[in-house]
C-alpha atoms as a PDB file:
ATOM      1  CA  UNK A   1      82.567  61.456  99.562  1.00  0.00           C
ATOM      2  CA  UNK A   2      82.647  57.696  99.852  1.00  0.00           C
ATOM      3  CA  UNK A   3      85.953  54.931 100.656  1.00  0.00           C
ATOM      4  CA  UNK A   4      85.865  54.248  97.173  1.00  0.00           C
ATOM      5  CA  UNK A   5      86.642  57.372  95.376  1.00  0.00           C
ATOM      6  CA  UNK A   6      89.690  58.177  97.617  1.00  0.00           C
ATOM      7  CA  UNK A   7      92.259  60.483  95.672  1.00  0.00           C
ATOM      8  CA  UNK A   8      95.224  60.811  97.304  1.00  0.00           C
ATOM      9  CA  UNK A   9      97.827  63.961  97.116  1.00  0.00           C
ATOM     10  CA  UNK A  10      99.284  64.646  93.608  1.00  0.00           C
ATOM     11  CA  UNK A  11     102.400  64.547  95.026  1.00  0.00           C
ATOM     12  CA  UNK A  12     102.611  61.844  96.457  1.00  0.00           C
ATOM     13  CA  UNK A  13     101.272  59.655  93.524  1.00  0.00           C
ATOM     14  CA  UNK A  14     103.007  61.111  90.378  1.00  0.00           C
ATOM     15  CA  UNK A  15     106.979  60.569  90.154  1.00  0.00           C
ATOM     16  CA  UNK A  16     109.121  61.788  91.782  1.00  0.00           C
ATOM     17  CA  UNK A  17     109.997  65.416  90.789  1.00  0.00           C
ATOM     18  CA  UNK A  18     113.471  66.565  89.483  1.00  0.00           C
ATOM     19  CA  UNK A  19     114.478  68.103  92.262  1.00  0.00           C
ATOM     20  CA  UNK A  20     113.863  64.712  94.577  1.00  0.00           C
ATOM     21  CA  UNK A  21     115.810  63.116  92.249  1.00  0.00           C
ATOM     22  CA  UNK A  22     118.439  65.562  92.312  1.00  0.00           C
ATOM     23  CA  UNK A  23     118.365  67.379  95.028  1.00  0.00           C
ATOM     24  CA  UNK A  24     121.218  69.645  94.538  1.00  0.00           C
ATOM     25  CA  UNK A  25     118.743  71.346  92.493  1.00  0.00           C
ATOM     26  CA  UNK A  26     116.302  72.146  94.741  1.00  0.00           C
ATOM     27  CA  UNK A  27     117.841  75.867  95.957  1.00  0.00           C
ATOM     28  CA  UNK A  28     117.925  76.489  92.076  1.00  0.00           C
ATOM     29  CA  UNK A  29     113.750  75.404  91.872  1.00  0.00           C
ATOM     30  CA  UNK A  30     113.293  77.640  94.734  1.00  0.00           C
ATOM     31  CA  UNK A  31     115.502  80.905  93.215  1.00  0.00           C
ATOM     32  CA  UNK A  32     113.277  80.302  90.085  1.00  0.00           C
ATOM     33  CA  UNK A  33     109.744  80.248  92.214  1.00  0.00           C
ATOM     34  CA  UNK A  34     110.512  83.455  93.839  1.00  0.00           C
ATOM     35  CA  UNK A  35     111.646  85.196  90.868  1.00  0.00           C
ATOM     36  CA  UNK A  36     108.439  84.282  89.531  1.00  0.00           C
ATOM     37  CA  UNK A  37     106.429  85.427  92.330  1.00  0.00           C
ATOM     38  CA  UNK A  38     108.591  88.859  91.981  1.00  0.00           C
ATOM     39  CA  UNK A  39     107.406  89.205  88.371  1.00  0.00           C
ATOM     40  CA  UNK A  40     104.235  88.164  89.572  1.00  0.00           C
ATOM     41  CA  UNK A  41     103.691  91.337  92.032  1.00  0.00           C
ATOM     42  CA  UNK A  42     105.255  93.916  89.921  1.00  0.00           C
ATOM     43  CA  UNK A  43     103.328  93.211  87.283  1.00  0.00           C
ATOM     44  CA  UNK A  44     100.167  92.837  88.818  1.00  0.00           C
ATOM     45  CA  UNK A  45      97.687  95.515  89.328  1.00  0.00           C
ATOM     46  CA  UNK A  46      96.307  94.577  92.833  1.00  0.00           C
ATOM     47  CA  UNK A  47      96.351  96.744  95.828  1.00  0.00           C
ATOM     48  CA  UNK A  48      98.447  95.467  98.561  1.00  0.00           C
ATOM     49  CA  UNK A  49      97.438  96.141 102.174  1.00  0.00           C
ATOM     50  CA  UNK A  50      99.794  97.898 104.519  1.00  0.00           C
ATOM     51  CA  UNK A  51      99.866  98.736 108.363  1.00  0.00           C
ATOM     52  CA  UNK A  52      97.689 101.587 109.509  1.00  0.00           C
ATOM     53  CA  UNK A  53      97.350 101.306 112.793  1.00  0.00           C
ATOM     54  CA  UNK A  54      95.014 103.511 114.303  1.00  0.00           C
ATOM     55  CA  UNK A  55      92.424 102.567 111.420  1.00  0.00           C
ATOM     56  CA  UNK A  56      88.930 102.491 113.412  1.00  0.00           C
ATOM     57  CA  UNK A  57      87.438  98.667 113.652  1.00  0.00           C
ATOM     58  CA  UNK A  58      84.532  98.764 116.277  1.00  0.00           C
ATOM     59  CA  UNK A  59      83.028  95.699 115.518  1.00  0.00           C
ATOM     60  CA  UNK A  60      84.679  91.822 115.978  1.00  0.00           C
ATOM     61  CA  UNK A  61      84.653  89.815 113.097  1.00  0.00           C
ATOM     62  CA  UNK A  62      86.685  86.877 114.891  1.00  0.00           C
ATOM     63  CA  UNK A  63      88.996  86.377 117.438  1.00  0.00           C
ATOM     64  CA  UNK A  64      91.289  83.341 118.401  1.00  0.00           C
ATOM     65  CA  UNK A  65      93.983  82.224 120.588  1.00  0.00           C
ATOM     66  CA  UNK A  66      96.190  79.639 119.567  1.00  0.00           C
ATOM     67  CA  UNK A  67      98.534  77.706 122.113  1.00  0.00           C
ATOM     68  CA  UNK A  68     101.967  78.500 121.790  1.00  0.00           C
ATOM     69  CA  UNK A  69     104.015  75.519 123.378  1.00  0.00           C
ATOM     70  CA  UNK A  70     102.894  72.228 122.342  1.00  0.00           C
ATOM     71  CA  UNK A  71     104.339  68.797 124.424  1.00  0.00           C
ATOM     72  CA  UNK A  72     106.303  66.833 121.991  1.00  0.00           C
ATOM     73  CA  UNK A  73     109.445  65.337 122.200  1.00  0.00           C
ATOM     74  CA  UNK A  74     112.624  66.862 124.077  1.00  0.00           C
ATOM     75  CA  UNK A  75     114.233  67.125 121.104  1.00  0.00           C
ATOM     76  CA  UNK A  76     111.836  69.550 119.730  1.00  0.00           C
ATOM     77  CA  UNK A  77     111.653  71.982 122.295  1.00  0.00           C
ATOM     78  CA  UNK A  78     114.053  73.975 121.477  1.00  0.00           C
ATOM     79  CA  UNK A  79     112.693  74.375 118.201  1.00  0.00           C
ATOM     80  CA  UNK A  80     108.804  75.790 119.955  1.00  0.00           C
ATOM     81  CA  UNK A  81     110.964  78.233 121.610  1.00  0.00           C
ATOM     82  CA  UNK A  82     112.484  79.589 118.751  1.00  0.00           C
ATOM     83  CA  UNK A  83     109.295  79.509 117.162  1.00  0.00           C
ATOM     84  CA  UNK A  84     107.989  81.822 119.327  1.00  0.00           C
ATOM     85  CA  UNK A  85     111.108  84.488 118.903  1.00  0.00           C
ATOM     86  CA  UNK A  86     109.927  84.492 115.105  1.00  0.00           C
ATOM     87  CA  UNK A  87     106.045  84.673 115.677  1.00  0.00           C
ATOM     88  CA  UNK A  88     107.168  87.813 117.842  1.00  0.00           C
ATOM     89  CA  UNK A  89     108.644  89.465 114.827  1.00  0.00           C
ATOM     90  CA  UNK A  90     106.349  88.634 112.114  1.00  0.00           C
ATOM     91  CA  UNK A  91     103.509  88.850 114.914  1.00  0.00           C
ATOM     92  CA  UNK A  92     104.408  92.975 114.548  1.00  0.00           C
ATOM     93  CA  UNK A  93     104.535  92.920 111.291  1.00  0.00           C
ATOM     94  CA  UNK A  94     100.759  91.975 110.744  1.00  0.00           C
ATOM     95  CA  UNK A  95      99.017  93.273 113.882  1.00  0.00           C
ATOM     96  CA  UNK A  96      97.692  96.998 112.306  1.00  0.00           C
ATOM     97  CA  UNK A  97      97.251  95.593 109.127  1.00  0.00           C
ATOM     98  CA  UNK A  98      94.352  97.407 107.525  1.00  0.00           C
ATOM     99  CA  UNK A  99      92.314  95.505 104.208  1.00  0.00           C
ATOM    100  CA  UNK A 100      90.517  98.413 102.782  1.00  0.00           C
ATOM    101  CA  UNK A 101      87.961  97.787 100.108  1.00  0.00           C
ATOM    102  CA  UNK A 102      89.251  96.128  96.795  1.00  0.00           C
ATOM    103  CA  UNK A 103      92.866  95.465  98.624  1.00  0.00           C
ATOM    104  CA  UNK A 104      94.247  92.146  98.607  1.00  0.00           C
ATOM    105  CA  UNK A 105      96.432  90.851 101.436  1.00  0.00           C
ATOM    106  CA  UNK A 106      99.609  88.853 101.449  1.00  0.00           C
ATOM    107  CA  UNK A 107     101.062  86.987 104.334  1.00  0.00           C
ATOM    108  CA  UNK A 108     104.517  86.669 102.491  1.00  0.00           C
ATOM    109  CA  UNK A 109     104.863  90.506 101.032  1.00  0.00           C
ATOM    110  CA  UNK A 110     103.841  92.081 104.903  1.00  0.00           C
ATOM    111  CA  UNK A 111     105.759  89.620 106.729  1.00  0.00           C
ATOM    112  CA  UNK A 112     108.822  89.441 103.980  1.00  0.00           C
ATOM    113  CA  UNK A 113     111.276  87.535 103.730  1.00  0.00           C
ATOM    114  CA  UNK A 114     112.751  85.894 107.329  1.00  0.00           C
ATOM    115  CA  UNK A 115     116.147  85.834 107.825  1.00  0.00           C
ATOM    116  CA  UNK A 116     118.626  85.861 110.117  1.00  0.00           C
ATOM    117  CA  UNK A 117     119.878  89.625 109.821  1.00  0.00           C
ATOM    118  CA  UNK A 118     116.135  90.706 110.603  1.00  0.00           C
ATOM    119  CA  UNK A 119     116.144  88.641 113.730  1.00  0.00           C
ATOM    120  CA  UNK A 120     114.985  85.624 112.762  1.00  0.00           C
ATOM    121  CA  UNK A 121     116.122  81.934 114.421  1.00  0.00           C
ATOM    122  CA  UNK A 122     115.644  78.462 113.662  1.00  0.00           C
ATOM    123  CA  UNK A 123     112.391  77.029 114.198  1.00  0.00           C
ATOM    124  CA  UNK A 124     109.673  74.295 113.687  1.00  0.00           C
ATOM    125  CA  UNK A 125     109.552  73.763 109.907  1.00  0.00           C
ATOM    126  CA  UNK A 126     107.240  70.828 109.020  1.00  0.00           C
ATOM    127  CA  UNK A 127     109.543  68.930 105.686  1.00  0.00           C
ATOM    128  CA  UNK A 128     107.680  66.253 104.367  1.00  0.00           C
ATOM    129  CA  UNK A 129     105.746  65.709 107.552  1.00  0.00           C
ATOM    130  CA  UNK A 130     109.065  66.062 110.080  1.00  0.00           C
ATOM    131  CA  UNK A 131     109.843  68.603 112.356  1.00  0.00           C
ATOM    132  CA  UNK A 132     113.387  70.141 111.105  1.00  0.00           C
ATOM    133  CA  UNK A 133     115.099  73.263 111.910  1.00  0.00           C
ATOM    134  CA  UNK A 134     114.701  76.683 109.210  1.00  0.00           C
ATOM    135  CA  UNK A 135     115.597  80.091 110.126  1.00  0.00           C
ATOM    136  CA  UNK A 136     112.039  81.590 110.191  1.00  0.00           C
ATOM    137  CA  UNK A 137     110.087  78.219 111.182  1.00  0.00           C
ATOM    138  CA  UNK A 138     107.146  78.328 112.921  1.00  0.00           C
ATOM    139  CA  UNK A 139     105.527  81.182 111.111  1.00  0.00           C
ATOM    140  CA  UNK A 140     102.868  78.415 109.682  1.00  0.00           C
ATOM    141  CA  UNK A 141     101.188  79.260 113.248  1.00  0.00           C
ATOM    142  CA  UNK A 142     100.452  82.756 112.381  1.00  0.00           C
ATOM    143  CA  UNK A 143      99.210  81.767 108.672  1.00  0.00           C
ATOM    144  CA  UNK A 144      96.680  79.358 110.200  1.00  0.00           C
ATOM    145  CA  UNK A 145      95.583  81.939 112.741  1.00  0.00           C
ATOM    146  CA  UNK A 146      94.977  84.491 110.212  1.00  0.00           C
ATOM    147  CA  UNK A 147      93.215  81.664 108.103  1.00  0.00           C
ATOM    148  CA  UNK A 148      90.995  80.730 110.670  1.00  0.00           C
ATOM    149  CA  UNK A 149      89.988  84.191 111.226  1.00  0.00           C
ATOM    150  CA  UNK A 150      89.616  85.006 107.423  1.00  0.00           C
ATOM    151  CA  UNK A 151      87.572  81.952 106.582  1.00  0.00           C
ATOM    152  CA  UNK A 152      84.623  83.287 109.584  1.00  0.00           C
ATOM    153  CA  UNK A 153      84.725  86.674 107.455  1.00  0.00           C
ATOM    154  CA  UNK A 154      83.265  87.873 103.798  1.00  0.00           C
ATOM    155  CA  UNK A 155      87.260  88.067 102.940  1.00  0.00           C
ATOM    156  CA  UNK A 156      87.710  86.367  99.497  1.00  0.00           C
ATOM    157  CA  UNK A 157      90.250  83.928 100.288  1.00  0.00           C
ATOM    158  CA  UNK A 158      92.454  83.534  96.929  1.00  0.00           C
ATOM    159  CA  UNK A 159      95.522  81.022  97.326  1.00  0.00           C
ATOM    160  CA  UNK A 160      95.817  78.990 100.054  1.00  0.00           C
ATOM    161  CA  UNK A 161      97.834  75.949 100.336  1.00  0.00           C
ATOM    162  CA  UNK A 162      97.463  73.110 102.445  1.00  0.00           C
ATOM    163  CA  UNK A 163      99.622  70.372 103.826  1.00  0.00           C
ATOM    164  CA  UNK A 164     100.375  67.472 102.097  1.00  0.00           C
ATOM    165  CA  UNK A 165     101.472  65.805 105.573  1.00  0.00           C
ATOM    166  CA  UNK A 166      99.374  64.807 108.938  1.00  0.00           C
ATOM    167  CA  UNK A 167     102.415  65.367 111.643  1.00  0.00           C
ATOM    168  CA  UNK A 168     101.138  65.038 114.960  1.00  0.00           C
ATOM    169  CA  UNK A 169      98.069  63.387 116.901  1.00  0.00           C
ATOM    170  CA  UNK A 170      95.210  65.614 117.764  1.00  0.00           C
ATOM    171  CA  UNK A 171      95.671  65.792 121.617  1.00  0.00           C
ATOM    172  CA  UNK A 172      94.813  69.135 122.730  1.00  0.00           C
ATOM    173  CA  UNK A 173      93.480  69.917 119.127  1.00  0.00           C
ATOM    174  CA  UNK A 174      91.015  73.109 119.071  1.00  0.00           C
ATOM    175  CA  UNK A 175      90.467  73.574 115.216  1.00  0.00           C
ATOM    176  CA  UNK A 176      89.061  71.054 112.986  1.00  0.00           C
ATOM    177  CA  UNK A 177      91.771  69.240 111.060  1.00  0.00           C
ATOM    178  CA  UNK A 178      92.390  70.605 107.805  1.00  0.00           C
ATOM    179  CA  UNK A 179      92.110  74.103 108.034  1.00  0.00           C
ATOM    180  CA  UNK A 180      95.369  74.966 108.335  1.00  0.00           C
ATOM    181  CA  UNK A 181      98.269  76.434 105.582  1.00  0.00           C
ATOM    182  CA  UNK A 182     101.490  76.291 104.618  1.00  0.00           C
ATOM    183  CA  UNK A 183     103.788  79.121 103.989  1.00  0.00           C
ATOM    184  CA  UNK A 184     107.275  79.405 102.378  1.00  0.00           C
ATOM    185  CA  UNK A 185     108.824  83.230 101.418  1.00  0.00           C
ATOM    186  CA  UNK A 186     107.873  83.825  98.872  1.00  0.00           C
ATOM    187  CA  UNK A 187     105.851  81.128  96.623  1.00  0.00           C
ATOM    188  CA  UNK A 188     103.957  79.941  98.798  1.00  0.00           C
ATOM    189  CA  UNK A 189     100.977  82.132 100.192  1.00  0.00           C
ATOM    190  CA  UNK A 190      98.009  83.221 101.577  1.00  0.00           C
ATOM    191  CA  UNK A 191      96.380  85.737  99.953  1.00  0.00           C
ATOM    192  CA  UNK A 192      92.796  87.199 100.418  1.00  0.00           C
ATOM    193  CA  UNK A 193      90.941  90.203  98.672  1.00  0.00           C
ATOM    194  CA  UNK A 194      88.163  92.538 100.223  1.00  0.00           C
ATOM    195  CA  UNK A 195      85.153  92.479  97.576  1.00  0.00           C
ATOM    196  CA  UNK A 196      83.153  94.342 100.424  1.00  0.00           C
ATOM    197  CA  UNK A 197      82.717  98.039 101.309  1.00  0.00           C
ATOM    198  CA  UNK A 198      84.455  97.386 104.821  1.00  0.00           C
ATOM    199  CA  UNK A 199      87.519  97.805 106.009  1.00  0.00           C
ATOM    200  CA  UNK A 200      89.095  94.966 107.531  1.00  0.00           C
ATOM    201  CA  UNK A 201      91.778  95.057 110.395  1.00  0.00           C
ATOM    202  CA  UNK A 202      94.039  92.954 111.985  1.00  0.00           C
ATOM    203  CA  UNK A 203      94.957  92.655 115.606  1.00  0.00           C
ATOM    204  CA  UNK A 204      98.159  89.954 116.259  1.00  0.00           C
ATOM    205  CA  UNK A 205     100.126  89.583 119.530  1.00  0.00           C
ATOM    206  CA  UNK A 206     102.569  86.922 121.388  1.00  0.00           C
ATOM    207  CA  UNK A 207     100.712  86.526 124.673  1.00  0.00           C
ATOM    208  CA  UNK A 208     101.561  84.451 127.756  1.00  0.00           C
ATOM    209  CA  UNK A 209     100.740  80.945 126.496  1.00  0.00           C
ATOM    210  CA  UNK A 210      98.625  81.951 123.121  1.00  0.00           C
ATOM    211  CA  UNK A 211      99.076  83.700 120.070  1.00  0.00           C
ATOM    212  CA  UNK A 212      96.253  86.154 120.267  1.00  0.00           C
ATOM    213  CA  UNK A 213      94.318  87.284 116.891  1.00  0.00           C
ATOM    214  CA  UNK A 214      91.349  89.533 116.249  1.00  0.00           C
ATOM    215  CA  UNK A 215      89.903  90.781 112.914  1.00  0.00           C
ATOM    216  CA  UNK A 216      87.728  93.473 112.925  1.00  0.00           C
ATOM    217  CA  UNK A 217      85.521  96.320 110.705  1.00  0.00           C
ATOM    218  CA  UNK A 218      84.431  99.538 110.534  1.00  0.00           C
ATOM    219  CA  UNK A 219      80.978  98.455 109.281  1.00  0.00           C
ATOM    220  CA  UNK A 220      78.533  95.656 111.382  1.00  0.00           C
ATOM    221  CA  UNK A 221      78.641  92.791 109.510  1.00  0.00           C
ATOM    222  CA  UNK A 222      75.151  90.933 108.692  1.00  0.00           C
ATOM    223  CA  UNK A 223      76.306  87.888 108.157  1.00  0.00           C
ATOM    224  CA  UNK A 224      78.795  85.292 110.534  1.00  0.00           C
ATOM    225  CA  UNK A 225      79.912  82.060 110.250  1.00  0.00           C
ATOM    226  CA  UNK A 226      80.592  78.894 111.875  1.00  0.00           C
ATOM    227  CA  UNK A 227      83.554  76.069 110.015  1.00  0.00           C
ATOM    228  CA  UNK A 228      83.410  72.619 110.873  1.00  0.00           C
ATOM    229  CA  UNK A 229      84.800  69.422 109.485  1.00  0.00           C
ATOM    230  CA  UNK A 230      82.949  66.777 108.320  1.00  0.00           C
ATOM    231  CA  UNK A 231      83.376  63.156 106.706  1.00  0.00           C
ATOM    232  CA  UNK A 232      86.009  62.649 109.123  1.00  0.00           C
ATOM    233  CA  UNK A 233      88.192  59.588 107.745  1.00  0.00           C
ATOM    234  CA  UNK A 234      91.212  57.244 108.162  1.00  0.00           C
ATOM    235  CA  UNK A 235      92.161  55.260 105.272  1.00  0.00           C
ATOM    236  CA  UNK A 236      95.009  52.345 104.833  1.00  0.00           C
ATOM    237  CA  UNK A 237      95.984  52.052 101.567  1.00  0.00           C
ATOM    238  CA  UNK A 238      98.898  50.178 100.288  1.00  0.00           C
ATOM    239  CA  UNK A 239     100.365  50.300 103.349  1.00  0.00           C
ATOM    240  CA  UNK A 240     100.034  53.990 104.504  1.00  0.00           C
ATOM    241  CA  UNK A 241      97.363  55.561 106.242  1.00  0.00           C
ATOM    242  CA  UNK A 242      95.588  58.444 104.858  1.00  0.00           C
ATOM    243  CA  UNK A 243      93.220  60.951 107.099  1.00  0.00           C
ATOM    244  CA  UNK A 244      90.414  63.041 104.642  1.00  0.00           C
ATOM    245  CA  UNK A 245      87.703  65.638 105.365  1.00  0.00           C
ATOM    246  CA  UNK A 246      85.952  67.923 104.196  1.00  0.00           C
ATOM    247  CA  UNK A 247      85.680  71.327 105.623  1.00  0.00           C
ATOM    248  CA  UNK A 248      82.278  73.243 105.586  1.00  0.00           C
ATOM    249  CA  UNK A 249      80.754  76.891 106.511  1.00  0.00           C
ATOM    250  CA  UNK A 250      77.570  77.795 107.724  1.00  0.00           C
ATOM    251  CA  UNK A 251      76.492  80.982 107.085  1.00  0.00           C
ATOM    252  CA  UNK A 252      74.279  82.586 109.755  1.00  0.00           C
ATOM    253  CA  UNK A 253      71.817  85.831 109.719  1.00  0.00           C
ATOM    254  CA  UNK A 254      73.262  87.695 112.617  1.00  0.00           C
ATOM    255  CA  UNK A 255      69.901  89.551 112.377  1.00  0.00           C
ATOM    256  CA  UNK A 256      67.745  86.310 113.280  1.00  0.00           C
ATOM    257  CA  UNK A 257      71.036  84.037 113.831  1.00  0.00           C
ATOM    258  CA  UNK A 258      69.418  81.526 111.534  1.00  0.00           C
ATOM    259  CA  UNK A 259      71.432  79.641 109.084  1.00  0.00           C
ATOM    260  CA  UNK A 260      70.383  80.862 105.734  1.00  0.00           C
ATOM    261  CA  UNK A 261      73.374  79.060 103.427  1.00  0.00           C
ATOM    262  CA  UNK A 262      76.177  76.733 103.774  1.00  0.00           C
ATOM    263  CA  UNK A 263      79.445  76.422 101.629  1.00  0.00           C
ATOM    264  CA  UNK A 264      82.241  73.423 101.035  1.00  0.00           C
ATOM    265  CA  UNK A 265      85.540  75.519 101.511  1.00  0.00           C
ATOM    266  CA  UNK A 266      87.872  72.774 100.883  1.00  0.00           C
ATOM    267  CA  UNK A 267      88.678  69.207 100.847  1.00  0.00           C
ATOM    268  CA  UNK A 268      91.315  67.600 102.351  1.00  0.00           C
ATOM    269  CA  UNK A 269      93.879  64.263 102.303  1.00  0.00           C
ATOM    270  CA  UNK A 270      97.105  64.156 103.501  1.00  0.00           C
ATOM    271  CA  UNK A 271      99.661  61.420 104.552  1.00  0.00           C
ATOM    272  CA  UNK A 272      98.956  60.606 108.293  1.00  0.00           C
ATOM    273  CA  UNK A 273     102.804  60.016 109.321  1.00  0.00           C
ATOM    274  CA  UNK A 274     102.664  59.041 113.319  1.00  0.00           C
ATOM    275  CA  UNK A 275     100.863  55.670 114.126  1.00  0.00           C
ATOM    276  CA  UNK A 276      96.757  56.569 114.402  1.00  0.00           C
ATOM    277  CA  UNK A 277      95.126  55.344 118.377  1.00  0.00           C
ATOM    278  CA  UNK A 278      91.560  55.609 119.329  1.00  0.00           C
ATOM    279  CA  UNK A 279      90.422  55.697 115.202  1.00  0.00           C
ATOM    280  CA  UNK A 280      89.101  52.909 113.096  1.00  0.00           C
ATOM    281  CA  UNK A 281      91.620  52.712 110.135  1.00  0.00           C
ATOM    282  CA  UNK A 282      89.505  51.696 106.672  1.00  0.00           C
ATOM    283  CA  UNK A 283      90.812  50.207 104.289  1.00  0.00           C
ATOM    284  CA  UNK A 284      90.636  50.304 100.820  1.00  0.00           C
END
């Protein structure tokens, strides 16, 4: 990947849609997404995960805490703290969660659909790269937990979609950029399959300051993995800065703990929307 062959989001180059145009329309886009998705799972032939929880897992796969309160503006507060009240609930939805072999998992079918008569408050939702109350925000968090996790497994990850938007600096940042996903009820997913003979399982909890994840298996894995970034970059062009990576995985004999193979999981560009400090800006 080189500064000349930057591609930037679809979205953002290619007109604007009909429903930026007109957005009056946009709650009928959305009806018409999720009764697609609906069609989609009845008529497929997959077999959804559910929660067992006492399923036996003796052996960590990958565990990871990520911080719940983040220091941004006063204004925003409010919105973390609600977060959290929703992380709770779809936090104990997922923890027991067992992916037995040839069972796909759904964040959006075990978590549902989060409203306000199930519990649910406003919270963080990221809108074209601003913070902006949702009933159910926040739930991205547990998505990019569970991703995290999933990606340092032999999980098949199957749809996964990424921001379009870079919000916030990366003070206090303990995951590479980019690995993160976005979530909306019910067309917007992440979905992974078990094409092993283990059975995964998922632990999920609201701690103190973290939100606390674990995936484990009934079987010792013989393989691990470490995900990085790489080709770290900050681009200006026509006016707008753009940050792109590329995120890789090593994959490591637990046996010898060599590194026997290495895979590109995903590239990444997004719209960098605060004003960049302490990075050379390229541009192009």
């Amino acid at each position: 990947m080189t500064t000349t062959d930057l591609v930037l989001p679809a979205q953002l180059t290619a007109p604007p849609r009909l429903t930026q145009r007109h957005p009056w329309l946009h709650p009928v886009a959305v009806r018409a997404y999720r009764m697609r998705r609906r069609w989609a799972w009845l008529t497929s032939d997959a077999r959804w995960a559910v929660r067992r929880p006492d399923t036996p897992a003796p052996y960590r796969i990958k565990q990871h805490g990520s911080l719940l309160m983040r220091q941004l503006g006063a204004s925003e507060m409010w919105l973390q703290q609600n977060k959290v009240t929703n992380l709770r609930l779809a936090s104990a939805c997922v923890d027991g969660v067992a992916i037995r072999p040839g069972e796909t998992f759904s964040f959006n079918r075990v978590v549902g659909n989060c409203t306000r008569r199930r519990g649910f408050v406003p919270g963080m939702r990221l809108s074209n790269g601003a913070a902006r109350p949702g009933i159910g925000g926040g739930l991205c968090q547990l998505a990019n937990l569970l991703a995290w996790m999933f990606m340092h497994s032999d999980l098949t990850i199957v749809e996964r979609s990424e921001h379009s938007f870079d919000p916030f600096p990366d003070n206090g940042r303990v995951l590479p950029w980019g690995v993160g996903c976005s979530i909306a009820y019910n067309y917007v997913d992440l979905v992974v399959r078990n094409d092993t003979d283990a059975t995964f399982t998922l632990s999920v909890a609201v701690g103190e300051r973290y939100l606390e994840g674990e995936l484990r298996s009934d079987r010792e894995p013989a393989r691990s993995f470490s995900v990085h970034a790489r080709n770290e970059e900050f681009l200006r062009h026509e006016g707008r800065v753009f940050r792109r990576n590329q995120i890789w995985r090593d994959v490591i004999d637990r046996r010898t703990g060599n590194r026997v193979d290495e895979e590109l999981m995903m590239e990444n560009c997004a719209l960098v929307v605060y004003e960049p400090t302490g990075v050379e800006v390229i541009d192009v």
